[in-house]
PDB file of N, CA and C in Angstrom:
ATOM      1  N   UNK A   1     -35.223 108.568  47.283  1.00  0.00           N
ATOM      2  CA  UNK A   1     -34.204 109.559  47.005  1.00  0.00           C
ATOM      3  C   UNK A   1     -34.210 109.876  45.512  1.00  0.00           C
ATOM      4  N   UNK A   2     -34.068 110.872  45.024  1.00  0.00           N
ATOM      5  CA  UNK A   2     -33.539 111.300  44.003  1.00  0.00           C
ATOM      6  C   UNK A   2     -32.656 110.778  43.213  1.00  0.00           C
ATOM      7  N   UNK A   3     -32.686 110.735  41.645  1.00  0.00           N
ATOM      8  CA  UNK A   3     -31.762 110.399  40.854  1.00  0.00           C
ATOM      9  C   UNK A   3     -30.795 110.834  40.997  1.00  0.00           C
ATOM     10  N   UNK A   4     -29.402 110.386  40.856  1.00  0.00           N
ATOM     11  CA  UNK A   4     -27.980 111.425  40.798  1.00  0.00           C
ATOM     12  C   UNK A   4     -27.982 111.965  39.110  1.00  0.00           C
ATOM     13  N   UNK A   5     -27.578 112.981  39.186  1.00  0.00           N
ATOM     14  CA  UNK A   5     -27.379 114.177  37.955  1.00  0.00           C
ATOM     15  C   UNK A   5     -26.372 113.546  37.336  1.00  0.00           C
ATOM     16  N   UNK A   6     -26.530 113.020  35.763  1.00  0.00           N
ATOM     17  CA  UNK A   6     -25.362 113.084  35.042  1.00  0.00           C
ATOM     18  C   UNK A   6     -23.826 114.213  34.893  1.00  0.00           C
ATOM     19  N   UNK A   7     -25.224 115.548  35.274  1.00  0.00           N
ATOM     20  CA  UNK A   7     -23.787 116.509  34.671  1.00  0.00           C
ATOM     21  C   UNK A   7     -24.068 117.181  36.183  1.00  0.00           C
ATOM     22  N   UNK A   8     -22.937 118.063  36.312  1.00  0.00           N
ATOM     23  CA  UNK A   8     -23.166 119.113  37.775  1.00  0.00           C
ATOM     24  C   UNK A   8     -21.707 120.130  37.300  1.00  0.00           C
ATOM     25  N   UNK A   9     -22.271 121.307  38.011  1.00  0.00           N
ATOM     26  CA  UNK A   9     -21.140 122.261  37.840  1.00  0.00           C
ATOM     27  C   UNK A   9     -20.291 122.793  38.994  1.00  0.00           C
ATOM     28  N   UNK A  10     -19.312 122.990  39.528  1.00  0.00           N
ATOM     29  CA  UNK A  10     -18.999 123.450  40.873  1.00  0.00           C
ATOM     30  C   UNK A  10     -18.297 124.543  40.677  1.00  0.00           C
ATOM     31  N   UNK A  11     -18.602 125.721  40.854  1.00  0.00           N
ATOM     32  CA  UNK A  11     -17.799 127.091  40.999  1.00  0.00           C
ATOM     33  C   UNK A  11     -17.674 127.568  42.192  1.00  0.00           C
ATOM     34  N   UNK A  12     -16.072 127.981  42.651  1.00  0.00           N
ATOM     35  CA  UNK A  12     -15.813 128.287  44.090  1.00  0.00           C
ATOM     36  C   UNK A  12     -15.132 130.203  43.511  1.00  0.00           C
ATOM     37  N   UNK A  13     -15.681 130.570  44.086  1.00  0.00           N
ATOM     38  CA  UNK A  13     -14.860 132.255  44.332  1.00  0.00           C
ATOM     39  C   UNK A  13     -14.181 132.196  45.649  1.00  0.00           C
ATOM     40  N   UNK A  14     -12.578 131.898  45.029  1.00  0.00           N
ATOM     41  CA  UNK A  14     -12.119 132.343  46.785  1.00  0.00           C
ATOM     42  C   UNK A  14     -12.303 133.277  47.426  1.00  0.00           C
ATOM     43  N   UNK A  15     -12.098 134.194  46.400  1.00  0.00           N
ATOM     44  CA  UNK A  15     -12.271 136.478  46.986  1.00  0.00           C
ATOM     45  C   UNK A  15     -13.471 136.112  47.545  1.00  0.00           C
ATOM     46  N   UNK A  16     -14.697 135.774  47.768  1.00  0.00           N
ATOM     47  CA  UNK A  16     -15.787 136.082  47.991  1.00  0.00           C
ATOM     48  C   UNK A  16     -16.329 134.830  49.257  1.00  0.00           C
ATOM     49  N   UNK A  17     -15.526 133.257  49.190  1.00  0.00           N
ATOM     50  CA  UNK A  17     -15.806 132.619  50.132  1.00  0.00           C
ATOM     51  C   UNK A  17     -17.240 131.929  49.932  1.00  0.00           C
ATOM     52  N   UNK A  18     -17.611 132.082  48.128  1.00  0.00           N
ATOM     53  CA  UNK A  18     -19.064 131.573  47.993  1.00  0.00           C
ATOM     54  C   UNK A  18     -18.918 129.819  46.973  1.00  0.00           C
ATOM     55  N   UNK A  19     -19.737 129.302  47.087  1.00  0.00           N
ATOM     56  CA  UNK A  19     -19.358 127.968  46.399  1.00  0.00           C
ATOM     57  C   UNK A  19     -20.795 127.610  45.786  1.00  0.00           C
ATOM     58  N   UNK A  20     -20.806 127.317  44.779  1.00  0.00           N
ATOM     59  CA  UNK A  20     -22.453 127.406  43.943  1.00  0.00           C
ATOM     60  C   UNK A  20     -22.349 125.587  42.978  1.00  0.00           C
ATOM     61  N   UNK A  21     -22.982 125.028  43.441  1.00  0.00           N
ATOM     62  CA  UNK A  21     -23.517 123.205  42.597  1.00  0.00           C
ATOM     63  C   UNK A  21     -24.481 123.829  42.475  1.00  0.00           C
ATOM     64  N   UNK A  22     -24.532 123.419  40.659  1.00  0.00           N
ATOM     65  CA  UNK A  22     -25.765 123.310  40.147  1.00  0.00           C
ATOM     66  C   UNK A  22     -25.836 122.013  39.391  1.00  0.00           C
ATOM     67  N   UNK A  23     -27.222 121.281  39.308  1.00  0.00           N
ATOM     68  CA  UNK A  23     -27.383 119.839  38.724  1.00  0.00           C
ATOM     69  C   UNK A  23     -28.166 120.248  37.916  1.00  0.00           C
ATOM     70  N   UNK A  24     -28.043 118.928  36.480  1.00  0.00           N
ATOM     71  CA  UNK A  24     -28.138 119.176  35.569  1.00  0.00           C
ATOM     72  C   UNK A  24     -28.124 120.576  34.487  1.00  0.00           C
ATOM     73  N   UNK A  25     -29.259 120.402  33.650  1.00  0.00           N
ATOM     74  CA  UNK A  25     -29.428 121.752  33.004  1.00  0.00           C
ATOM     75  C   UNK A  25     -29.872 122.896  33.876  1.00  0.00           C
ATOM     76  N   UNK A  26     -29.606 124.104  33.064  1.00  0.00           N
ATOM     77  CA  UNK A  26     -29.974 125.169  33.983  1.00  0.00           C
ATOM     78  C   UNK A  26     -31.881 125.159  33.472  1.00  0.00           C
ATOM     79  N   UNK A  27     -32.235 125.451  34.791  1.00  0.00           N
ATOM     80  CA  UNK A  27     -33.405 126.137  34.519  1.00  0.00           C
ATOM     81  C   UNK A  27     -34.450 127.084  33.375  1.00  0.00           C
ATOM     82  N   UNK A  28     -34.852 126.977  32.611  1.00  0.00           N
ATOM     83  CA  UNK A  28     -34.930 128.861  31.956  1.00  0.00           C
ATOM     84  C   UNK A  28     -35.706 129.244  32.670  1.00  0.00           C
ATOM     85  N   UNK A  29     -36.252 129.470  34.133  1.00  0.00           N
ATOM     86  CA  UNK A  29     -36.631 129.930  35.023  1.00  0.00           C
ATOM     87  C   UNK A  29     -36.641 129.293  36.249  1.00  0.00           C
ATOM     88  N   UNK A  30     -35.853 129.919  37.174  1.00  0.00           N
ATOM     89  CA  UNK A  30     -36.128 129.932  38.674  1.00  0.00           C
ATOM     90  C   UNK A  30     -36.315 130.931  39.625  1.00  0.00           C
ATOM     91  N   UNK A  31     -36.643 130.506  40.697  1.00  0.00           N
ATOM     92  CA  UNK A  31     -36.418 131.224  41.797  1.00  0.00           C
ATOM     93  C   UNK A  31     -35.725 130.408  43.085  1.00  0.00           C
ATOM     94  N   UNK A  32     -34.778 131.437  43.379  1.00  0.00           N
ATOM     95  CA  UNK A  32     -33.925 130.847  44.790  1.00  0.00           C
ATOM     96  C   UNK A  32     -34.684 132.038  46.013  1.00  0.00           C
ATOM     97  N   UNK A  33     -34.696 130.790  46.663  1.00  0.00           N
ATOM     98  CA  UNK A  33     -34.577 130.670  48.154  1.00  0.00           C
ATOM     99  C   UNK A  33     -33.571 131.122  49.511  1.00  0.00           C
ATOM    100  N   UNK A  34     -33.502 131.218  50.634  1.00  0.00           N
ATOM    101  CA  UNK A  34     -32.184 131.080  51.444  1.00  0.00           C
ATOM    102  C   UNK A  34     -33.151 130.269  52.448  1.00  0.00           C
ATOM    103  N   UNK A  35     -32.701 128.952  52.264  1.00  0.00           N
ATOM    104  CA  UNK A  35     -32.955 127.964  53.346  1.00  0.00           C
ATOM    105  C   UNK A  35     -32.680 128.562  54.794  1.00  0.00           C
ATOM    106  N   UNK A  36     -31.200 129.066  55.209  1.00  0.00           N
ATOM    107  CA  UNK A  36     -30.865 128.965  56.342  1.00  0.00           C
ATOM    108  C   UNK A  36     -29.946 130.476  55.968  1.00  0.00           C
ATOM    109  N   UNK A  37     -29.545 131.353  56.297  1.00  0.00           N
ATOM    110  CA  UNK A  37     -28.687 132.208  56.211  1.00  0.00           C
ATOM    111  C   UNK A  37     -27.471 132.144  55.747  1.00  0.00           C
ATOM    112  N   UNK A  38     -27.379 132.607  54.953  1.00  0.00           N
ATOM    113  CA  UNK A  38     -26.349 132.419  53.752  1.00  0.00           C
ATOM    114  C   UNK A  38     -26.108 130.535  53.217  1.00  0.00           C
ATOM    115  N   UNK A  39     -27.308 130.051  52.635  1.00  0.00           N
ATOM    116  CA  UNK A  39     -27.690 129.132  51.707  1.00  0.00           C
ATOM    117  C   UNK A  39     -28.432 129.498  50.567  1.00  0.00           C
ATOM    118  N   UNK A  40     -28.319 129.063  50.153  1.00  0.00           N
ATOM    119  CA  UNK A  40     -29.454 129.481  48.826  1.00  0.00           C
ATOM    120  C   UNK A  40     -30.030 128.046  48.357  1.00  0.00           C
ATOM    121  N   UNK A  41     -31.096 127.874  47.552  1.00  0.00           N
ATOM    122  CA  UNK A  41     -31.675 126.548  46.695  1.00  0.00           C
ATOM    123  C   UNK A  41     -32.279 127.435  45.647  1.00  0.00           C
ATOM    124  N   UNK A  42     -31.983 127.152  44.769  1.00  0.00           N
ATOM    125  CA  UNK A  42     -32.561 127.509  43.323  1.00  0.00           C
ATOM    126  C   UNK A  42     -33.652 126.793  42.856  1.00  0.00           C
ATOM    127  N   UNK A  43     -34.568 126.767  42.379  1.00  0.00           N
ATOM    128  CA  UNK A  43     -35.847 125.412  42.026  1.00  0.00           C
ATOM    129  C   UNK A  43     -36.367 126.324  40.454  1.00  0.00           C
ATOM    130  N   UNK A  44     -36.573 125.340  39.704  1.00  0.00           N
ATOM    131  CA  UNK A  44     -36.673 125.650  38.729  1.00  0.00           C
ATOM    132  C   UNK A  44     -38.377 125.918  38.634  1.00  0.00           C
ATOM    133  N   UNK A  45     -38.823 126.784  38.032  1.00  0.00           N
ATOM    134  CA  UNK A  45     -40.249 127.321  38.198  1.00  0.00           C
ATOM    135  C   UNK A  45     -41.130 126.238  37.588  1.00  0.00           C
ATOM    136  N   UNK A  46     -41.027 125.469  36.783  1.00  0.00           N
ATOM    137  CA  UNK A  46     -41.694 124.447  35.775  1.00  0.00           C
ATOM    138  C   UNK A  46     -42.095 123.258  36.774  1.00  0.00           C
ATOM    139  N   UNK A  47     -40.688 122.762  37.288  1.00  0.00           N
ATOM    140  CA  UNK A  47     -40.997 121.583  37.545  1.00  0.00           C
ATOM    141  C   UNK A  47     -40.135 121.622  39.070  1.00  0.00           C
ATOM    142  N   UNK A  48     -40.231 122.570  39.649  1.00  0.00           N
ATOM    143  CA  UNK A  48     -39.922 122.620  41.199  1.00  0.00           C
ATOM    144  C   UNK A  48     -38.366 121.636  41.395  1.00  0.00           C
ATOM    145  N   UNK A  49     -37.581 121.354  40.535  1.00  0.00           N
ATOM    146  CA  UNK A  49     -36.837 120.324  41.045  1.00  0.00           C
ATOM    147  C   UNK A  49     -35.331 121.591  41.213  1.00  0.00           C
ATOM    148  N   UNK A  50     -34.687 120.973  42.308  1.00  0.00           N
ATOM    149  CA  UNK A  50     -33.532 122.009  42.837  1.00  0.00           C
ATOM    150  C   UNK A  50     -32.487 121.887  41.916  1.00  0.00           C
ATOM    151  N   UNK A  51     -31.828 123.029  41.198  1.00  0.00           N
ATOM    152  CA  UNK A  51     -31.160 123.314  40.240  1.00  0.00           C
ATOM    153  C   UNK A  51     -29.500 123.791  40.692  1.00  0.00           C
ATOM    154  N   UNK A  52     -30.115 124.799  42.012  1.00  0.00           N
ATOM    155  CA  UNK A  52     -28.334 124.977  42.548  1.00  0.00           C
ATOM    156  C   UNK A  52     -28.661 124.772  43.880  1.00  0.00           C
ATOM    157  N   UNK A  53     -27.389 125.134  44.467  1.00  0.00           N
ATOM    158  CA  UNK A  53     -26.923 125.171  45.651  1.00  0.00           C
ATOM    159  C   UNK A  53     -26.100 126.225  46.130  1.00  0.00           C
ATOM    160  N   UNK A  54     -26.166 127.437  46.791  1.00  0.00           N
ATOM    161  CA  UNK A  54     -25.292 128.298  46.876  1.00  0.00           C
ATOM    162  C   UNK A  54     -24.644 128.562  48.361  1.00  0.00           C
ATOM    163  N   UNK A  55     -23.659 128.594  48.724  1.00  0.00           N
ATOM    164  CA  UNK A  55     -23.355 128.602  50.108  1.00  0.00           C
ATOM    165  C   UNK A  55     -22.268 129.646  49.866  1.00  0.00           C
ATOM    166  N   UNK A  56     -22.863 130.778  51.150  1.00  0.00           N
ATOM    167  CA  UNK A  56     -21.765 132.185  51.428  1.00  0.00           C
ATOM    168  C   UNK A  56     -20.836 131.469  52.317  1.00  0.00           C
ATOM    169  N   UNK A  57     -19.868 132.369  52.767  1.00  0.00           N
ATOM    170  CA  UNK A  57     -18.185 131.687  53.879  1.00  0.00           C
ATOM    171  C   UNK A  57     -18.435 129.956  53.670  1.00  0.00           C
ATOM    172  N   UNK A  58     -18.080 129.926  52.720  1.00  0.00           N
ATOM    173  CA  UNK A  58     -17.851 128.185  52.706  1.00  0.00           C
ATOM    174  C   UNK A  58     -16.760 127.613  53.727  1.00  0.00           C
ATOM    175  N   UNK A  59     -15.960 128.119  53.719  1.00  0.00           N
ATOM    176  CA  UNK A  59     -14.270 127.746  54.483  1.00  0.00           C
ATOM    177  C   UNK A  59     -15.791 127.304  55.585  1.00  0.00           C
ATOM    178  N   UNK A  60     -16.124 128.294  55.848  1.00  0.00           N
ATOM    179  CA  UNK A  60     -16.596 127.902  57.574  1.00  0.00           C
ATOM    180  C   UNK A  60     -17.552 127.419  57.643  1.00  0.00           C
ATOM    181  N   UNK A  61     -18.472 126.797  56.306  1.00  0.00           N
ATOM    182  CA  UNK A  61     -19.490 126.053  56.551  1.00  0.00           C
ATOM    183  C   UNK A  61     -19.727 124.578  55.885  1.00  0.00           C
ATOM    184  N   UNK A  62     -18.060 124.202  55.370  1.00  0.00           N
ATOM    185  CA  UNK A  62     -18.179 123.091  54.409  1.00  0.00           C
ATOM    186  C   UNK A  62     -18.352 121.573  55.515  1.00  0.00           C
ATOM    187  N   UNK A  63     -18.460 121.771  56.327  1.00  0.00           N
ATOM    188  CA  UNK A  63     -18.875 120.715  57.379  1.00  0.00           C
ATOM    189  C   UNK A  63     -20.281 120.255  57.064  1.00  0.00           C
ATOM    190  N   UNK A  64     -21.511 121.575  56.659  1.00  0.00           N
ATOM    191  CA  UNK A  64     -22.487 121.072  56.781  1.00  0.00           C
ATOM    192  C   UNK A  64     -22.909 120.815  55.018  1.00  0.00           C
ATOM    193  N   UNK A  65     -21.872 121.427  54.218  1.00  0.00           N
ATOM    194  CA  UNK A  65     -22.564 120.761  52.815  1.00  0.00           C
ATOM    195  C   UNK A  65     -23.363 119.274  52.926  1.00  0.00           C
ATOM    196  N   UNK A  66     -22.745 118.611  53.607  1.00  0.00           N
ATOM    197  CA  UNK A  66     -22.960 117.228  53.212  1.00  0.00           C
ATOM    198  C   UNK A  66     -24.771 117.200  53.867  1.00  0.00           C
ATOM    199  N   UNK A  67     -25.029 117.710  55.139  1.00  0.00           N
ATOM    200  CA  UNK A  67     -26.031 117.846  55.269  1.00  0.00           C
ATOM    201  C   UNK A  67     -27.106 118.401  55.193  1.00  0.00           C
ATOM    202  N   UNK A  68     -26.503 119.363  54.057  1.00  0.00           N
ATOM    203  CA  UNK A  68     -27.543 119.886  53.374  1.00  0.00           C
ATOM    204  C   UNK A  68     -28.427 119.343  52.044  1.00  0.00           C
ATOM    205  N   UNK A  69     -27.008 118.717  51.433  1.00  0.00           N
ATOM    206  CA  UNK A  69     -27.588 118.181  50.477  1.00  0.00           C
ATOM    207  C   UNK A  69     -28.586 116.648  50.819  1.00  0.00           C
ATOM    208  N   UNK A  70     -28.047 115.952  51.920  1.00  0.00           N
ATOM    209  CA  UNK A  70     -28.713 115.388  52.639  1.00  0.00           C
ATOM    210  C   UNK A  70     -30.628 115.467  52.563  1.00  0.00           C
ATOM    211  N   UNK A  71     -30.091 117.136  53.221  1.00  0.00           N
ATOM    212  CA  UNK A  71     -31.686 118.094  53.458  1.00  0.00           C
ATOM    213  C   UNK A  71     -32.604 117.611  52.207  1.00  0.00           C
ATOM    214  N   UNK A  72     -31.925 117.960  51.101  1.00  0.00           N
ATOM    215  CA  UNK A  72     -32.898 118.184  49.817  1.00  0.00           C
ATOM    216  C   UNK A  72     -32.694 116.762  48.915  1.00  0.00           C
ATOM    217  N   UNK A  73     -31.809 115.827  49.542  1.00  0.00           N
ATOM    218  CA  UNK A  73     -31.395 114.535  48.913  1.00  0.00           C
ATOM    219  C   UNK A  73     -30.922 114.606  47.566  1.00  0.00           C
ATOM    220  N   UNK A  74     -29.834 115.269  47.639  1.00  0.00           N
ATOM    221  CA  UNK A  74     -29.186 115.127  46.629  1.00  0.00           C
ATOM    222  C   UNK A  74     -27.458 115.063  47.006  1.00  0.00           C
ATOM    223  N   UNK A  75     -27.003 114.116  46.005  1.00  0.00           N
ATOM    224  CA  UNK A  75     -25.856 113.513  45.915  1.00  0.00           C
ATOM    225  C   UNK A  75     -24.710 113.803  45.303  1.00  0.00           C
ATOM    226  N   UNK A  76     -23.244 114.256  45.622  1.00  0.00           N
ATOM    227  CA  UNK A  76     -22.333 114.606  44.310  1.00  0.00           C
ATOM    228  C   UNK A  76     -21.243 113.512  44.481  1.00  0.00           C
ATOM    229  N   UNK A  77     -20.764 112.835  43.501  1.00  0.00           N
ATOM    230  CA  UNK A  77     -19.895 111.829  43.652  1.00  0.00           C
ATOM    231  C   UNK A  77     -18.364 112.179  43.805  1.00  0.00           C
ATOM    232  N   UNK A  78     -18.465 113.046  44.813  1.00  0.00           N
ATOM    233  CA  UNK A  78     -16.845 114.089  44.939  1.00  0.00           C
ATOM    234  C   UNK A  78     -16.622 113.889  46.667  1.00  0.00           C
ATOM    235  N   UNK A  79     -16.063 114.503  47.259  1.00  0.00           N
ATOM    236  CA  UNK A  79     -15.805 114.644  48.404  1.00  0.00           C
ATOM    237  C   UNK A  79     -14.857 115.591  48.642  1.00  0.00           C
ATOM    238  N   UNK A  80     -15.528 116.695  49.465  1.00  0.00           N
ATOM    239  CA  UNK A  80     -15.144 118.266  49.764  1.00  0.00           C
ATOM    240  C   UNK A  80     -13.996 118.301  50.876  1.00  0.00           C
ATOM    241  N   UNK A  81     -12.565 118.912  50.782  1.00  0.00           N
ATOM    242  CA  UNK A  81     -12.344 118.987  51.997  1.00  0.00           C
ATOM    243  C   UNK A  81     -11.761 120.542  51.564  1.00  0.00           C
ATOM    244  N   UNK A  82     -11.421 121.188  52.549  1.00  0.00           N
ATOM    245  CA  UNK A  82     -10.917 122.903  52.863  1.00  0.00           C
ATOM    246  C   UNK A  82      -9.808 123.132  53.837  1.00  0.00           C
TER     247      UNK A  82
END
């Protein structure tokens, strides 16, 4: 498994229902992905390692955060509820 991230950022837009973790530093280049329909993974172009996490209607999909991050093995020392 993966190291856990010293730093991480969590921004939620309620108006919009979107919720975005990003670990560590930002990238100065990526490209995101959509894993699954309305997911996103960000990977940083250098060194391929996943930078965010973006999830559209969160309300209705915060069940599977946990197994997403799971997916890509990564860890936040928080616990989500909605």
């Amino acid at each position: 498994m993966k190291e856990e991230y010293n730093t991480y950022d969590i921004y939620y837009d309620e108006e919009g229902d979107f919720l975005e973790i990003s670990f560590g530093l930002p990238a100065d280049e990526g490209t995101t992905e959509e894993i699954e329909q309305g997911i996103f993974i960000t990977k940083d172009v250098a060194t391929n390692e996943i930078k965010n996490v973006g999830i559209l209607d969160f309300k209705k999909r915060a069940i599977i955060l946990k197994q997403i991050l799971d997916k890509i093995n990564l860890k936040l020392p928080i616990n989500i509820s909605v």
